[in-house]
N, C-alpha and C. Protein backbone atom coordinates (compact mmCIF):
# COMPACT_ATOMS: atom_id res chain seq x y z
N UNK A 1 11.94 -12.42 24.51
CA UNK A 1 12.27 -13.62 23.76
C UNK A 1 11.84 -13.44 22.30
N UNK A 2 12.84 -13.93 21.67
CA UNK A 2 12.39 -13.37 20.09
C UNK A 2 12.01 -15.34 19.48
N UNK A 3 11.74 -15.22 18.05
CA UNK A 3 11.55 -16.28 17.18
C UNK A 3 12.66 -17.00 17.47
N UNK A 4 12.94 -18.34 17.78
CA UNK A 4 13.99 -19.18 17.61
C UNK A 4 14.67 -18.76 15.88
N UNK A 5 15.87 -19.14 16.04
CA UNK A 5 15.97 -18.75 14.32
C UNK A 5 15.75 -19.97 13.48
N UNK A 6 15.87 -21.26 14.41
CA UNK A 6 14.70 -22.52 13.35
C UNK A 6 13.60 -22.29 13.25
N UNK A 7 12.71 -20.89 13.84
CA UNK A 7 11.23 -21.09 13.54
C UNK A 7 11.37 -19.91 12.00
N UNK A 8 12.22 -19.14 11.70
CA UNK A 8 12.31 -18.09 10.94
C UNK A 8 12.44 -18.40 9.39
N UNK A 9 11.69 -17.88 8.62
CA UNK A 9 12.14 -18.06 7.36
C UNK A 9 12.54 -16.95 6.64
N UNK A 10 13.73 -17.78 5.68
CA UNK A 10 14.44 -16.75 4.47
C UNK A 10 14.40 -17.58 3.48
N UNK A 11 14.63 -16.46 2.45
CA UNK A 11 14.78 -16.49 1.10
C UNK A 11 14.18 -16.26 0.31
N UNK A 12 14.62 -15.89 -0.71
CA UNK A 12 13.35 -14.89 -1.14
C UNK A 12 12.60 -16.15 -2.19
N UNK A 13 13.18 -17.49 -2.72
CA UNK A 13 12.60 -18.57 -3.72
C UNK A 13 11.62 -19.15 -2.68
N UNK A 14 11.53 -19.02 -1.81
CA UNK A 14 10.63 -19.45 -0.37
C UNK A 14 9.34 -18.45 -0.25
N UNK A 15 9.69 -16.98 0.04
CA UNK A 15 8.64 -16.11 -0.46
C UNK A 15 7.92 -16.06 -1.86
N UNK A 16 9.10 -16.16 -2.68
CA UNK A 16 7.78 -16.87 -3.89
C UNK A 16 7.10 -17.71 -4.43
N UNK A 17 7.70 -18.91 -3.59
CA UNK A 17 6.58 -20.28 -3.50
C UNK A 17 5.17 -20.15 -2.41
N UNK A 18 5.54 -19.33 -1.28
CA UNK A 18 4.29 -19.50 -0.52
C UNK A 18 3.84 -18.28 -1.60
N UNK A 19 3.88 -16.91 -1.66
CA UNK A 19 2.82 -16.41 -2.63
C UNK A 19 2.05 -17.08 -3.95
N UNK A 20 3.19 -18.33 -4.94
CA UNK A 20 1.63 -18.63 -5.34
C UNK A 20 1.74 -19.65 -5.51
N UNK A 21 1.61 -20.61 -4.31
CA UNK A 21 1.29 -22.13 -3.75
C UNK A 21 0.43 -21.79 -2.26
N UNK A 22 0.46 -20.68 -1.29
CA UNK A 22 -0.15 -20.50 -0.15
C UNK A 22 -1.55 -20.20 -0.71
N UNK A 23 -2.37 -20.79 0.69
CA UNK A 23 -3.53 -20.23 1.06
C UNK A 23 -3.92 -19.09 1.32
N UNK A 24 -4.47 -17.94 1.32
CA UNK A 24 -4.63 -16.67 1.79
C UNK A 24 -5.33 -16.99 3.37
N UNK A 25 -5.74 -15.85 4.08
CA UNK A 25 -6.44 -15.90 5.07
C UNK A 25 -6.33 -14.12 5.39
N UNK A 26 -7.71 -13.37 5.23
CA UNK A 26 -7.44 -11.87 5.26
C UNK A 26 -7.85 -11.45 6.74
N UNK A 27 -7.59 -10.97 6.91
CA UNK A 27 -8.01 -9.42 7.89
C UNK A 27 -9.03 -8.42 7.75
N UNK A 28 -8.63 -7.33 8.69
CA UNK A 28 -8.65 -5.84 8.41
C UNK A 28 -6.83 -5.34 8.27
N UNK A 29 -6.60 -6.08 9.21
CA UNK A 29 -5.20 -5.58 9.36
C UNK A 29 -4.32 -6.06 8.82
N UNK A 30 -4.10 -7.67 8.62
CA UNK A 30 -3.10 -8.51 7.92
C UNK A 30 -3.82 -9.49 6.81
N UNK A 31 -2.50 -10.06 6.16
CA UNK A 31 -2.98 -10.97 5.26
C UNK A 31 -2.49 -12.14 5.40
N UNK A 32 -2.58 -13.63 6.20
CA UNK A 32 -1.99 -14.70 5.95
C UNK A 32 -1.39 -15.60 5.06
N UNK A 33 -0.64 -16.30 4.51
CA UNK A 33 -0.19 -16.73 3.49
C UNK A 33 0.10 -18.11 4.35
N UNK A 34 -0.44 -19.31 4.01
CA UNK A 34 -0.08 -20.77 4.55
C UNK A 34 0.28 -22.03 3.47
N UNK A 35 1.40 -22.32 3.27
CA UNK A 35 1.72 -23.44 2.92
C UNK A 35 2.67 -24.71 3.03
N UNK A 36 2.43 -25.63 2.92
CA UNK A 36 3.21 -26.73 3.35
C UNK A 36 4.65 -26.48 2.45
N UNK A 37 5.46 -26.86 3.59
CA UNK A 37 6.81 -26.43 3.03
C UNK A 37 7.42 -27.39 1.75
N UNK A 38 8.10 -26.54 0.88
CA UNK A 38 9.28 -27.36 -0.26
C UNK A 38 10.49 -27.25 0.47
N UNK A 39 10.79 -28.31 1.24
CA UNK A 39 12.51 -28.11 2.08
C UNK A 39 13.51 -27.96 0.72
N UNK A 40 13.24 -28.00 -0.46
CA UNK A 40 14.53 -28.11 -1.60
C UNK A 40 14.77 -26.67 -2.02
N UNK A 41 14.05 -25.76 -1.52
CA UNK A 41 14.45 -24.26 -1.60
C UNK A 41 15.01 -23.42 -0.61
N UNK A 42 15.07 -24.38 -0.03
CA UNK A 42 15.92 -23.90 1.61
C UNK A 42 17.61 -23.95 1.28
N UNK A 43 18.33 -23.09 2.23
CA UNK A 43 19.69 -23.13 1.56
C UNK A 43 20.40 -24.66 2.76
N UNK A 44 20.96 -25.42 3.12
CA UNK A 44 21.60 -26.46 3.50
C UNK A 44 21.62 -26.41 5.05
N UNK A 45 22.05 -25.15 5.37
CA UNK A 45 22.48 -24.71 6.77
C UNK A 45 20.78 -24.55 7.53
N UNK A 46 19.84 -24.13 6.43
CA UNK A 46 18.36 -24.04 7.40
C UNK A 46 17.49 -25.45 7.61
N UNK A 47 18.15 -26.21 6.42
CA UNK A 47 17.46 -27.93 6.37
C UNK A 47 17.49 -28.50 7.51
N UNK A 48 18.45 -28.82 8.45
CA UNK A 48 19.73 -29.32 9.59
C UNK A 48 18.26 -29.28 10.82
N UNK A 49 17.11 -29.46 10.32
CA UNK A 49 15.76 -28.69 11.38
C UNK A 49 15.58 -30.46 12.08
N UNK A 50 15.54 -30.69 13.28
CA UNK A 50 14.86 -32.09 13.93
C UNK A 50 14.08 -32.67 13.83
N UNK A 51 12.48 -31.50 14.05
CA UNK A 51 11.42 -32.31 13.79
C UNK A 51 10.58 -31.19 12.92
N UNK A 52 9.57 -31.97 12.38
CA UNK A 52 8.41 -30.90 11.34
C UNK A 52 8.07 -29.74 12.39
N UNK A 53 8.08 -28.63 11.90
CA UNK A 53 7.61 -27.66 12.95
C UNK A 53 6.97 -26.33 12.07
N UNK A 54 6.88 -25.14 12.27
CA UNK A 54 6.45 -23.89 11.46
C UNK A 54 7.49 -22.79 11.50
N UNK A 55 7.46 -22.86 10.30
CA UNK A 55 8.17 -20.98 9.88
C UNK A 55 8.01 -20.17 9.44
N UNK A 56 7.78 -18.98 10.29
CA UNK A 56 6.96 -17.52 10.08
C UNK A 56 8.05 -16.54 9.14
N UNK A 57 7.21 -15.69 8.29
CA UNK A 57 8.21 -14.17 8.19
C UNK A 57 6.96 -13.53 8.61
N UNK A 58 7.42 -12.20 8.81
CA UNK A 58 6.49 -11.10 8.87
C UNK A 58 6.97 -10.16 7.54
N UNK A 59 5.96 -9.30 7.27
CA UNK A 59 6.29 -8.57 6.11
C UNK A 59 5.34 -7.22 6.73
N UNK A 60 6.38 -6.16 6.47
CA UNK A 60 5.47 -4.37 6.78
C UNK A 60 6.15 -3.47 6.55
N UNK A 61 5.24 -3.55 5.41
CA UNK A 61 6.17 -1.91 4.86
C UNK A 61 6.25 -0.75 4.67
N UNK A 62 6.73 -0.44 4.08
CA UNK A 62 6.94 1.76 4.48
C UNK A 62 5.89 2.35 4.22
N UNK A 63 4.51 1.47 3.83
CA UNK A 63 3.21 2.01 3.68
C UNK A 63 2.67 2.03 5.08
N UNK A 64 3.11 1.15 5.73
CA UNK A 64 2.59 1.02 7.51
C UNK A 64 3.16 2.16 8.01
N UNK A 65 4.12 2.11 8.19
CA UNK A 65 4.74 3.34 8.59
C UNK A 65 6.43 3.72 8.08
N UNK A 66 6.15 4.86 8.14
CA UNK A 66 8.07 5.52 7.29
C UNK A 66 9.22 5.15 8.24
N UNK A 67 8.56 4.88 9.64
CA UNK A 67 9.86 5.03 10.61
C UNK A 67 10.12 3.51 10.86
N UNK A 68 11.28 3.29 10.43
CA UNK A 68 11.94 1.88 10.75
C UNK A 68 11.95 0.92 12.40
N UNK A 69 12.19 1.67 12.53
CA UNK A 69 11.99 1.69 14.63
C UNK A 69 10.97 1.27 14.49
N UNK A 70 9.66 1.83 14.19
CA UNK A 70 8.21 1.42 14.55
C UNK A 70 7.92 0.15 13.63
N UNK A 71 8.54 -0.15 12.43
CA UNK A 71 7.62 -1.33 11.71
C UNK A 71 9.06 -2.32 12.63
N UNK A 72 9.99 -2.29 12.74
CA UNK A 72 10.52 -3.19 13.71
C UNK A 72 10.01 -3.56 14.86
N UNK A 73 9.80 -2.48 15.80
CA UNK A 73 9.14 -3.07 17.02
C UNK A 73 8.25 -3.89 16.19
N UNK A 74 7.13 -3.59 15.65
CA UNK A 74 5.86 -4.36 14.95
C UNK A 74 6.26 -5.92 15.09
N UNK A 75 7.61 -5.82 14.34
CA UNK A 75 8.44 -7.41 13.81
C UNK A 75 8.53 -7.67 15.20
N UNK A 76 9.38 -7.76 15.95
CA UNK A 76 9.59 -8.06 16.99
C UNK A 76 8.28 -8.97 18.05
N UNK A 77 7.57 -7.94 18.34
CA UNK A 77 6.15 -8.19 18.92
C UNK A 77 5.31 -9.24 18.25
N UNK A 78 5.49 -9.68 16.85
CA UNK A 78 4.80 -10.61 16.18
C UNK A 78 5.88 -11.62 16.44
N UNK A 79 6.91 -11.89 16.13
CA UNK A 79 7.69 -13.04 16.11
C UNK A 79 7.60 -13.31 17.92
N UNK A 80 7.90 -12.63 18.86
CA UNK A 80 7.48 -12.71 20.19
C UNK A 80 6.40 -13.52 20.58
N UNK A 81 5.15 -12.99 19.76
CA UNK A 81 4.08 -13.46 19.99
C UNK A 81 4.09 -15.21 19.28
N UNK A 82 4.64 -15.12 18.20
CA UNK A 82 4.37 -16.09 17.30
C UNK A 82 5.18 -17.15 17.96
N UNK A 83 6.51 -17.20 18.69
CA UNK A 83 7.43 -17.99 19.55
C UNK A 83 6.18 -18.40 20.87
N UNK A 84 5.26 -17.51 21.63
CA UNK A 84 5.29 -18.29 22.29
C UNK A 84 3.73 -19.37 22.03
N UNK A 85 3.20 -18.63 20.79
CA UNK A 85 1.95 -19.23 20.61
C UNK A 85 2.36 -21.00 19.75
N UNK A 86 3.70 -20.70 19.16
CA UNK A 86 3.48 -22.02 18.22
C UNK A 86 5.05 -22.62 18.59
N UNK A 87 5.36 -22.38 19.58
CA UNK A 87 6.58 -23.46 20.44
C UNK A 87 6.53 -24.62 20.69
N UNK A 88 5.30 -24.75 21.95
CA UNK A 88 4.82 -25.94 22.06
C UNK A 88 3.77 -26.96 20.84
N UNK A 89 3.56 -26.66 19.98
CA UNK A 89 2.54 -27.01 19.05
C UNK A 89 3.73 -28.10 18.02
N UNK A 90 3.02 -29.43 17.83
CA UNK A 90 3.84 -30.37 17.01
C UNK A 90 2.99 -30.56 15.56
N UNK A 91 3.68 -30.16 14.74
CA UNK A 91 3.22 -30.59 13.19
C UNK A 91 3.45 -32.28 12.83
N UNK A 92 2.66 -32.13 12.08
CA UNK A 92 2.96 -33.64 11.08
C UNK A 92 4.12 -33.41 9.66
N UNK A 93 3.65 -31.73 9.03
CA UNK A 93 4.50 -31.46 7.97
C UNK A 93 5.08 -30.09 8.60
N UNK A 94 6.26 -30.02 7.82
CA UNK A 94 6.87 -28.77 7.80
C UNK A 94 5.86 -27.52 7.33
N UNK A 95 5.49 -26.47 8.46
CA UNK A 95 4.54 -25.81 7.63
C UNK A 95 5.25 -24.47 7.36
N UNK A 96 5.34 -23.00 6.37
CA UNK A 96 5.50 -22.01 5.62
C UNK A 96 4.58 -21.08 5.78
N UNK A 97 4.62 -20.01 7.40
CA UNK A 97 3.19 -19.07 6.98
C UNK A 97 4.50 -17.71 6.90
N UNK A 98 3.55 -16.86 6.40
CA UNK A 98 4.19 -15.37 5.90
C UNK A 98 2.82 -14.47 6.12
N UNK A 99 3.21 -13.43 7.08
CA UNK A 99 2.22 -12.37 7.46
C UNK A 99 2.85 -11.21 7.41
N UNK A 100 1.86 -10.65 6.45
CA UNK A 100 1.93 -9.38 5.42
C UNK A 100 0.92 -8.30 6.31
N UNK A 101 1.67 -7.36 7.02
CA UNK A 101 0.71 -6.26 7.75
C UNK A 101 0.28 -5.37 6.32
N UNK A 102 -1.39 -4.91 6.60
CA UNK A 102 -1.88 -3.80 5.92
C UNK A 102 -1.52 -2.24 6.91
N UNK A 103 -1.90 -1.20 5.27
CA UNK A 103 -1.36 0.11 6.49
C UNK A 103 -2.42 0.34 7.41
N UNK A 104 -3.68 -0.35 7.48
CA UNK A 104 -4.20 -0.38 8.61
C UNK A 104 -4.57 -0.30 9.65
N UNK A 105 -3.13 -1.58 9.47
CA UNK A 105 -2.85 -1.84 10.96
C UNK A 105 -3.04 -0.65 12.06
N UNK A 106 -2.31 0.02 11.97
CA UNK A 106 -1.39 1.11 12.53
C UNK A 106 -2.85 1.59 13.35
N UNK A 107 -3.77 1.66 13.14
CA UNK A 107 -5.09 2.43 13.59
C UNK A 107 -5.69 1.40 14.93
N UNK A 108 -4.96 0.21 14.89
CA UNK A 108 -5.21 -0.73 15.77
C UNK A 108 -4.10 -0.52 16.95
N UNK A 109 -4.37 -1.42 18.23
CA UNK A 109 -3.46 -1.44 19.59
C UNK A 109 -2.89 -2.59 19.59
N UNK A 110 -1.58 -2.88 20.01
CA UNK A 110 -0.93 -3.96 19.93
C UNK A 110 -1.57 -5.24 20.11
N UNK A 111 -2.79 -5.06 21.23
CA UNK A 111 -3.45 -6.24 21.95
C UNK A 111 -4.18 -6.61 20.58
N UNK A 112 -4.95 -5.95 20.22
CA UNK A 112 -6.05 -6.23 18.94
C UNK A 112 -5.08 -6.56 17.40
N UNK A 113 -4.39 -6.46 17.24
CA UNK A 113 -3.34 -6.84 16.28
C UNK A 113 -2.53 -8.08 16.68
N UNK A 114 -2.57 -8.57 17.63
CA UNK A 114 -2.07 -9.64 18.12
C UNK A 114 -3.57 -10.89 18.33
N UNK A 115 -4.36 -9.95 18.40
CA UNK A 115 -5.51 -10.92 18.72
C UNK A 115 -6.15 -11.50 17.10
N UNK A 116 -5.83 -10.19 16.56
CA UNK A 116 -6.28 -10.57 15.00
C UNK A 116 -5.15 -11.85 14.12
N UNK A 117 -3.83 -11.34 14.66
CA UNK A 117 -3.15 -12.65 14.76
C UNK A 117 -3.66 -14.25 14.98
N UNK A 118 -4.22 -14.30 16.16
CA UNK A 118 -4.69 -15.34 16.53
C UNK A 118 -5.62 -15.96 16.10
N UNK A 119 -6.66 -15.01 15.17
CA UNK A 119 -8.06 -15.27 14.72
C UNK A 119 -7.51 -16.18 13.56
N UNK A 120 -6.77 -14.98 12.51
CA UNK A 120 -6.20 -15.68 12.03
C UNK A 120 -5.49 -16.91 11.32
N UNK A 121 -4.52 -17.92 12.93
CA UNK A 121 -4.08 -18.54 12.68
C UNK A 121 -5.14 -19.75 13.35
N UNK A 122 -6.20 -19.56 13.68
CA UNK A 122 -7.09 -20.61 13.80
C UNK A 122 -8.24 -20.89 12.71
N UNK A 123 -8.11 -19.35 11.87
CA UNK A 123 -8.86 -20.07 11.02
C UNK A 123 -7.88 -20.89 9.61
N UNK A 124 -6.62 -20.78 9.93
CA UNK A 124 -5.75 -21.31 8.87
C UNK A 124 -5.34 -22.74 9.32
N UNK A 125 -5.81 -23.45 10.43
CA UNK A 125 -5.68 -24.42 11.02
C UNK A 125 -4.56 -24.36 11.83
N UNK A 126 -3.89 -23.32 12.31
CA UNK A 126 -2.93 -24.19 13.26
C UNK A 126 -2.76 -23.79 14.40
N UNK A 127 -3.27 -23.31 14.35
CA UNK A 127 -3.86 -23.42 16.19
C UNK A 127 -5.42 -23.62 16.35
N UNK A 128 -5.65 -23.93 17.94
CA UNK A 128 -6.96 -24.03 17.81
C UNK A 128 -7.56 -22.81 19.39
């Protein structure tokens, strides 16, 4: 099961409002980025959303690793993870996180990169 594509975010005027309007939240491995959403930078077709909820990107790049296959799976396994951790979970506001893997990562096991995930998103408030 992958990310619903209402939990997904694009655009790149969206990536540069959470970089400098977000919160940070660091790692070893990743870097969090959290902020309450501007729906007026969204393109029309992603607005059309029911209720306040969260939308992730992941970001990892050719510094993580050269082979496309591998920083995909990466994507995959995080949005996986991220679908089933923040599905059930109801916001008050539209929230904007973006997680930026370090090359790090890579020295870590899926479980512990997923767990650092989690640390993470509880210390950014949204999960508990």
């Amino acid at each position: 099961m992958v990310l619903p594509k209402h939990m997904r975010l694009k655009g790149h005027r969206c990536f540069d409002f959470i970089y400098k309007q977000g919160s940070r939240f660091h790692s070893p491995s990743m870097v969090l980025r959290v902020v309450n959403a501007n729906t007026k930078l969204q393109s029309k077709e992603i607005k059309s959303n029911i209720s306040p909820s969260i939308k992730c990107a992941i970001s990892i790049s050719n510094k993580v690793s050269k082979k496309s296959v591998t920083r995909n799976k990466l994507r995959r396994l995080f949005h996986h993870h991220l679908s089933y951790r923040l599905s059930n979970i109801r916001f008050k506001n539209e929230i904007w996180a973006f997680i930026s893997l370090k090359s790090t990562c890579m020295k870590n096991s899926n479980s512990n990169l997923l767990k650092e995930c989690d640390k993470l998103l509880m210390k950014a408030g949204i999960t508990k």
